[in-house]
N, C-alpha and C. Protein backbone atom coordinates (compact mmCIF):
# COMPACT_ATOMS: atom_id res chain seq x y z
N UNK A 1 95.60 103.87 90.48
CA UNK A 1 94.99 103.48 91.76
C UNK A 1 95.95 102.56 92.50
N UNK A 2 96.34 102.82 93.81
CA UNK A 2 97.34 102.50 94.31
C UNK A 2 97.03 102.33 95.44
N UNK A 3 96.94 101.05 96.81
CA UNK A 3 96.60 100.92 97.98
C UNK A 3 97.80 100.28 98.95
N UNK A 4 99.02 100.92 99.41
CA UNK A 4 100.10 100.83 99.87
C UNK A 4 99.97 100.50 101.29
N UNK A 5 99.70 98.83 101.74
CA UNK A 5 100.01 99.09 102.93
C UNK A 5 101.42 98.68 104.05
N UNK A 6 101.35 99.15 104.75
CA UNK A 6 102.45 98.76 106.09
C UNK A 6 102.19 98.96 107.46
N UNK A 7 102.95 98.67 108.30
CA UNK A 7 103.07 98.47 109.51
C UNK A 7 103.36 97.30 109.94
N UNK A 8 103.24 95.91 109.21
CA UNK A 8 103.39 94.92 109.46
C UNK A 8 104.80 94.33 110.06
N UNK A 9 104.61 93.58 111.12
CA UNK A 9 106.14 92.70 111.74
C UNK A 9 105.81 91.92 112.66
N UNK A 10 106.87 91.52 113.22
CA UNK A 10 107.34 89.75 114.24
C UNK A 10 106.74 90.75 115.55
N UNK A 11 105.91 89.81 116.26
CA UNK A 11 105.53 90.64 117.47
C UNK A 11 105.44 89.34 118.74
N UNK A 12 105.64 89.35 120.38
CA UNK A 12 105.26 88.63 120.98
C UNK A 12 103.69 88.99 121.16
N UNK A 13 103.43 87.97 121.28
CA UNK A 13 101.88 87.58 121.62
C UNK A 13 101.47 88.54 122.93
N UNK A 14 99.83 89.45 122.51
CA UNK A 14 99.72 90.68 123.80
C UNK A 14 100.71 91.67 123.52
N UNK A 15 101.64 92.08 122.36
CA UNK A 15 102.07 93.61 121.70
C UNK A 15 100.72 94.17 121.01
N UNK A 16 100.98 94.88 120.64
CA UNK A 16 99.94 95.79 119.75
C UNK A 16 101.17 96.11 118.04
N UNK A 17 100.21 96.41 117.51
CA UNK A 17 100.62 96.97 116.12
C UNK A 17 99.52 97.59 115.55
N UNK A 18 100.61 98.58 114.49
CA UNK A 18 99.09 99.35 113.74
C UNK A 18 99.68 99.64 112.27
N UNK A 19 98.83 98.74 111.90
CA UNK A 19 98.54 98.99 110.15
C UNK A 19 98.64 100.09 109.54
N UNK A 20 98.97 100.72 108.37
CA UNK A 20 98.40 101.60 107.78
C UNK A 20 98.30 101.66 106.45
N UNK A 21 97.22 102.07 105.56
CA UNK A 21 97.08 101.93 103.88
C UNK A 21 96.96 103.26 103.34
N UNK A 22 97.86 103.73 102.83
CA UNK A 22 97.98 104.70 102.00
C UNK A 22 97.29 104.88 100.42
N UNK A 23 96.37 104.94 100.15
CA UNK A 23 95.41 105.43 99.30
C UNK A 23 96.26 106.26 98.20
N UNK A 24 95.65 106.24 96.74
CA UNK A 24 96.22 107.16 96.02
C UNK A 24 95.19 106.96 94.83
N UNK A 25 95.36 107.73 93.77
CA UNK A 25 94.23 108.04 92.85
C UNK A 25 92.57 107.80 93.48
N UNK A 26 91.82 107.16 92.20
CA UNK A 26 90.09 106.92 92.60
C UNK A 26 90.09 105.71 93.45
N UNK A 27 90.46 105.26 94.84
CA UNK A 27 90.50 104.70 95.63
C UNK A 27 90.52 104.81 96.93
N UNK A 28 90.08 105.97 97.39
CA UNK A 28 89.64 106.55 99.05
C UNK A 28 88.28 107.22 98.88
N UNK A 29 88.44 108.61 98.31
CA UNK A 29 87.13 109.22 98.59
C UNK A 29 86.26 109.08 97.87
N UNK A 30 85.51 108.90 99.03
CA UNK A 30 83.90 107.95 99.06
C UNK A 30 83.79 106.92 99.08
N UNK A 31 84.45 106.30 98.99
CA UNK A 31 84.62 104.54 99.54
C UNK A 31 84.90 104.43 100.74
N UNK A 32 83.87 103.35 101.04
CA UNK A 32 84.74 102.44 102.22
C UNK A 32 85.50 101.47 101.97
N UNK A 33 85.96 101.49 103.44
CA UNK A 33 87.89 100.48 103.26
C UNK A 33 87.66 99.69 104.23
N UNK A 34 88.09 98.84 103.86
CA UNK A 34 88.65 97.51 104.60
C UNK A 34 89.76 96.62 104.74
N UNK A 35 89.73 96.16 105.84
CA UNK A 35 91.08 94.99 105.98
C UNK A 35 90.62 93.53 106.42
N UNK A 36 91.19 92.82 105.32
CA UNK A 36 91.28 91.30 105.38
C UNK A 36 92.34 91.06 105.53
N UNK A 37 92.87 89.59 106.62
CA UNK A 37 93.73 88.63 106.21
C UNK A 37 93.66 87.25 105.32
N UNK A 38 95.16 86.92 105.76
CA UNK A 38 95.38 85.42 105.04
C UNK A 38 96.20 84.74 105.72
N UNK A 39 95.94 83.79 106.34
CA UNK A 39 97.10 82.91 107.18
C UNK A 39 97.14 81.63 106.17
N UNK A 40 98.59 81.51 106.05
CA UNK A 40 99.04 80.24 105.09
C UNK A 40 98.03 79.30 104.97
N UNK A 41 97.59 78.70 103.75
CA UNK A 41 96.35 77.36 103.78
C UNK A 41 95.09 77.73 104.03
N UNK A 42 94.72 79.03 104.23
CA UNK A 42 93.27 79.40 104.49
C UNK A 42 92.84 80.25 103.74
N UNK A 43 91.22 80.58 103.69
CA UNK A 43 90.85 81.10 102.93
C UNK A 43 91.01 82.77 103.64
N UNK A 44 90.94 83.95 102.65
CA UNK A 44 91.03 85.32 103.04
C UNK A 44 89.68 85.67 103.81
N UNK A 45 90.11 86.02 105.08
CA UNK A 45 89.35 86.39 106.02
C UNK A 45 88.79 87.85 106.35
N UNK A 46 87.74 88.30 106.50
CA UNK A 46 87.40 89.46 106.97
C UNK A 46 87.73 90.21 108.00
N UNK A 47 88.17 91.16 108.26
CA UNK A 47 88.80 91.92 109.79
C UNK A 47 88.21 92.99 110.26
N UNK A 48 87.94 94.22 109.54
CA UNK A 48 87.35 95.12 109.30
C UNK A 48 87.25 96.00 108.54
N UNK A 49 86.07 96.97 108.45
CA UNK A 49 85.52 98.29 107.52
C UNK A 49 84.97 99.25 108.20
N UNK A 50 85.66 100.21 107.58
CA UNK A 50 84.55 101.52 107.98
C UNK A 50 84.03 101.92 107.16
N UNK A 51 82.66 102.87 106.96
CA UNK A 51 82.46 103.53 105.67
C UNK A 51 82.85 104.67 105.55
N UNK A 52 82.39 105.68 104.39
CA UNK A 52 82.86 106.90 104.15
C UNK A 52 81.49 107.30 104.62
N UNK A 53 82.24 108.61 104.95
CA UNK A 53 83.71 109.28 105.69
C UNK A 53 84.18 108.51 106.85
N UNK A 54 83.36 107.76 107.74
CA UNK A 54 83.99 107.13 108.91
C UNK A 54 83.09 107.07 109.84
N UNK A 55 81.54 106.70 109.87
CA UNK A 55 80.86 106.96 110.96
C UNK A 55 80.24 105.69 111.23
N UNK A 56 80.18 104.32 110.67
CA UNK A 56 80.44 103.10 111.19
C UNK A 56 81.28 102.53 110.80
N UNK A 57 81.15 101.64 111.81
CA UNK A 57 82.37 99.96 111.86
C UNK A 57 82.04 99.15 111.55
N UNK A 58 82.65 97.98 111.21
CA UNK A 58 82.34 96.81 111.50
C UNK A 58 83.51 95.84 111.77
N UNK A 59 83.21 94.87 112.61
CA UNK A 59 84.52 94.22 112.74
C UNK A 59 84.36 92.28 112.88
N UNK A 60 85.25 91.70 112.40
CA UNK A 60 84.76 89.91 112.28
C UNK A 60 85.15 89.53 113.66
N UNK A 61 84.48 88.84 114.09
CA UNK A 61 84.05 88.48 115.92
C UNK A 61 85.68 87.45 116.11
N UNK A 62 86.39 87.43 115.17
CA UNK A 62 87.91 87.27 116.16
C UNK A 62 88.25 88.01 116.57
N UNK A 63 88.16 89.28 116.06
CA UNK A 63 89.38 90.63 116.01
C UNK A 63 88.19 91.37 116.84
N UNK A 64 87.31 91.28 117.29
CA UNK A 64 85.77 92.34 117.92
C UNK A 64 86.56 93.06 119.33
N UNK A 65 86.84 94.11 119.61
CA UNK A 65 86.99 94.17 120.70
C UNK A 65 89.03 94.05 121.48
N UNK A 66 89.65 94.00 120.19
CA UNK A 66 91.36 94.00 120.06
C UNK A 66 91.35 95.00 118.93
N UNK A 67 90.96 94.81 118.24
CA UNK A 67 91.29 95.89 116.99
C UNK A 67 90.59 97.00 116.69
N UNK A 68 90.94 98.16 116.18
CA UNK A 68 90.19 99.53 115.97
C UNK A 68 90.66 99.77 114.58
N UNK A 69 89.68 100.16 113.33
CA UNK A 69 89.90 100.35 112.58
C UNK A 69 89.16 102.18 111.98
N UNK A 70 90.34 102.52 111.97
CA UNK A 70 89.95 104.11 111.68
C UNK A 70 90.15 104.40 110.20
N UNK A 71 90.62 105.98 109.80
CA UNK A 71 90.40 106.66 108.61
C UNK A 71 90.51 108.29 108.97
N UNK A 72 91.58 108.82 108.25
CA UNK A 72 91.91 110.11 107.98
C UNK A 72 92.21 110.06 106.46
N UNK A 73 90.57 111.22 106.37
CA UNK A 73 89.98 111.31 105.01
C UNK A 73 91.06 112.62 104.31
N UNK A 74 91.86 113.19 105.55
CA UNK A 74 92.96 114.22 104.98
C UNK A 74 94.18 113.75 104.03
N UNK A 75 94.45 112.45 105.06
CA UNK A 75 95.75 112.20 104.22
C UNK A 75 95.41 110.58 103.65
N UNK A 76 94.34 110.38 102.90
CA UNK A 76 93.74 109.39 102.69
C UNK A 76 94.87 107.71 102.86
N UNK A 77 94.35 107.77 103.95
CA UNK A 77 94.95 106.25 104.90
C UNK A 77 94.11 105.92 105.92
N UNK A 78 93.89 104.46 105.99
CA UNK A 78 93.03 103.77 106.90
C UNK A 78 94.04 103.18 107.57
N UNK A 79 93.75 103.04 108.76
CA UNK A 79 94.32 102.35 109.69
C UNK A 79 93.80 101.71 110.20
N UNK A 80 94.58 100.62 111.14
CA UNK A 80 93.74 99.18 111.55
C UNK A 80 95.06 98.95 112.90
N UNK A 81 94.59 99.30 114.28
CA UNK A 81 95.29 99.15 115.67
C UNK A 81 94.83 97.56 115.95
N UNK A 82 95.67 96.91 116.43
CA UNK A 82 95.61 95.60 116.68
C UNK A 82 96.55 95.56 118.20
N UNK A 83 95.42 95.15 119.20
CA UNK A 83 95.94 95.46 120.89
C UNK A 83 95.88 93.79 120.93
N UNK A 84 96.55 93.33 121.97
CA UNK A 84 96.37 92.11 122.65
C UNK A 84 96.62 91.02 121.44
N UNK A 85 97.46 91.02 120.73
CA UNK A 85 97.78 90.29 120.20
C UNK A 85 97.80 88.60 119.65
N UNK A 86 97.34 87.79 119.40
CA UNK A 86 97.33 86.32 119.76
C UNK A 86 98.65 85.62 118.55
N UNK A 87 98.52 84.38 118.68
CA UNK A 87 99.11 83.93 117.70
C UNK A 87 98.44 83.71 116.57
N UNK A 88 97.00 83.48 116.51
CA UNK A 88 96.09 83.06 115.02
C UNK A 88 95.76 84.24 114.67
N UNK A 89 96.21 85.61 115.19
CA UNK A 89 96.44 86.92 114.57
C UNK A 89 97.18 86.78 113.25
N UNK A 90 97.99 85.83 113.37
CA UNK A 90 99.11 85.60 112.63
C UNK A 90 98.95 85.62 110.78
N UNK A 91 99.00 86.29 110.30
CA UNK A 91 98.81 86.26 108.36
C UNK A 91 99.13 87.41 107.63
N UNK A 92 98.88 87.57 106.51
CA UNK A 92 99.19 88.55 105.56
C UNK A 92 97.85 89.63 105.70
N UNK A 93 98.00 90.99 106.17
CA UNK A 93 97.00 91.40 106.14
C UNK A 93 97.18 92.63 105.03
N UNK A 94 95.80 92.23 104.38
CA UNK A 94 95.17 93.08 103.12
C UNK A 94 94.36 94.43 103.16
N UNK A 95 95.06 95.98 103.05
CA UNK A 95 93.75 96.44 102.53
C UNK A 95 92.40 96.78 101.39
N UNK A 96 91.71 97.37 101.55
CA UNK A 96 90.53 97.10 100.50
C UNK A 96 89.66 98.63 100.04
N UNK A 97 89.81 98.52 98.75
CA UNK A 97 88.62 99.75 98.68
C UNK A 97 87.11 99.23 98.19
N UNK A 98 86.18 99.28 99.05
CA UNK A 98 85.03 98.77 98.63
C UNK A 98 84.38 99.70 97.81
N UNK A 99 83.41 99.02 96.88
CA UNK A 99 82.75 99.66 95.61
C UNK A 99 81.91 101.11 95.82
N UNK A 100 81.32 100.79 97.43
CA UNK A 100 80.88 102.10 97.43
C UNK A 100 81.01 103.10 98.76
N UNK A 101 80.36 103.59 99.70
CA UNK A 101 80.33 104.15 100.56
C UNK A 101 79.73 103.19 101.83
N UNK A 102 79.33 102.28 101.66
CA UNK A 102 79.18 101.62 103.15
C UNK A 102 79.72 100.58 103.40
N UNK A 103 79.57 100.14 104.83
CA UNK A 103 80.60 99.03 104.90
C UNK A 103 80.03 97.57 104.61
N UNK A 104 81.29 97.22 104.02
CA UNK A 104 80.69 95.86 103.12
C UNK A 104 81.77 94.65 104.21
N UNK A 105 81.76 93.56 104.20
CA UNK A 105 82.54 92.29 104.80
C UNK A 105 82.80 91.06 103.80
N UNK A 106 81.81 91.16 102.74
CA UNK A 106 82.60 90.55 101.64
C UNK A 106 84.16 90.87 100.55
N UNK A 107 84.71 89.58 100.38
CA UNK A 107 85.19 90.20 99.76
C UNK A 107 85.20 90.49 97.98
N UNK A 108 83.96 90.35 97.64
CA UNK A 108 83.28 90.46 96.36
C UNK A 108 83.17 92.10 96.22
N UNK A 109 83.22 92.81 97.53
CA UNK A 109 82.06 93.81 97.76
C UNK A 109 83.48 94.60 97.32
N UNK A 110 84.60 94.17 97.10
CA UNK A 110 85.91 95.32 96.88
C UNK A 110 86.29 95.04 95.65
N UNK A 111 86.86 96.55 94.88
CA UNK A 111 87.54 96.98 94.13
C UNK A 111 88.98 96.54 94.00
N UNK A 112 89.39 97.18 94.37
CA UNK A 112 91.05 97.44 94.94
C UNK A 112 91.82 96.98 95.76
N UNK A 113 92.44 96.38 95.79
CA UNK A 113 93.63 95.68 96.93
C UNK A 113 94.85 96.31 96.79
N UNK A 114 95.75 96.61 98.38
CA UNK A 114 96.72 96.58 98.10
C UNK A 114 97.17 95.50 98.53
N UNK A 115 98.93 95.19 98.92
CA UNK A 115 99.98 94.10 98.46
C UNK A 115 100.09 93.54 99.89
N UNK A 116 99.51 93.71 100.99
CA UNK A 116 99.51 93.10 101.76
C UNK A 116 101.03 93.09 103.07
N UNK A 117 100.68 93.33 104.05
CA UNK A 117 101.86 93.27 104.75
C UNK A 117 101.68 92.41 105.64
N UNK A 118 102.81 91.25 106.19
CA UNK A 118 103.14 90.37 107.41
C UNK A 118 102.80 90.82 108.47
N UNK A 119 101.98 90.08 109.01
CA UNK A 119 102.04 90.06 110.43
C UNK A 119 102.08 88.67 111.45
N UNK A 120 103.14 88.99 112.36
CA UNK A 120 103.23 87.78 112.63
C UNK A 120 103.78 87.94 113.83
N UNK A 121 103.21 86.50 114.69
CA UNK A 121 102.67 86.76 116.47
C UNK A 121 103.04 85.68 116.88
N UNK A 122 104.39 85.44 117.85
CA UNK A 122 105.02 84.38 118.58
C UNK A 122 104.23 84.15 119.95
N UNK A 123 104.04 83.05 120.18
CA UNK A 123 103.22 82.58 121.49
C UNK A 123 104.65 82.98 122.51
């Protein structure tokens, strides 16, 4: 079980970027996925989930309305679009396979992590 993500880099503040987690063994289908961060000194934060197959969202009221978090159940990878950029965007962002099929915002509620990729947002 393997949760590979990337897309992460140095961005000015108001770029966009887009995540992506590459899934492998019992860790996509039928689960929902999610993405948390971590900004240095804080605790791991919630960002978003979709469930399986993909027919709700949910998203934590920083990111509500900048970020879109999708899922192509073909080539099992979730993605996470991040528009309008800020600087407290700024941390290590995590994806997640949650235990079952709906969307969860804890992070108790996950299985699987992958290794996390940088992101990081100059004022």
């Amino acid at each position: 079980v393997q949760l590979q993500a990337s897309g992460g880099g140095f961005v000015q503040a108001g770029a966009s970027l887009r995540l992506s987690c590459a899934a492998s063994g019992r860790s996509f289908s039928g689960n929902a996925m999610g993405w948390f961060r971590q900004a240095p000194g804080k605790e791991r934060e919630f960002v978003a989930t979709i469930s399986w197959p993909g027919m709700t969202t949910r998203y934590g009221d920083s990111v509500k309305g900048r970020f879109t978090i999708s899922r192509d159940n073909a080539k099992s990878t979730v993605y996470l679009q991040m528009n309008s950029l800020i600087p407290e965007d700024t941390a290590v962002y995590y994806c997640a396979t949650a235990r079952g099929r709906f969307i969860a915002t804890m992070t108790r509620d996950y299985t699987y992590w992958g290794q996390g990729t940088l992101v990081t947002v100059s004022s």
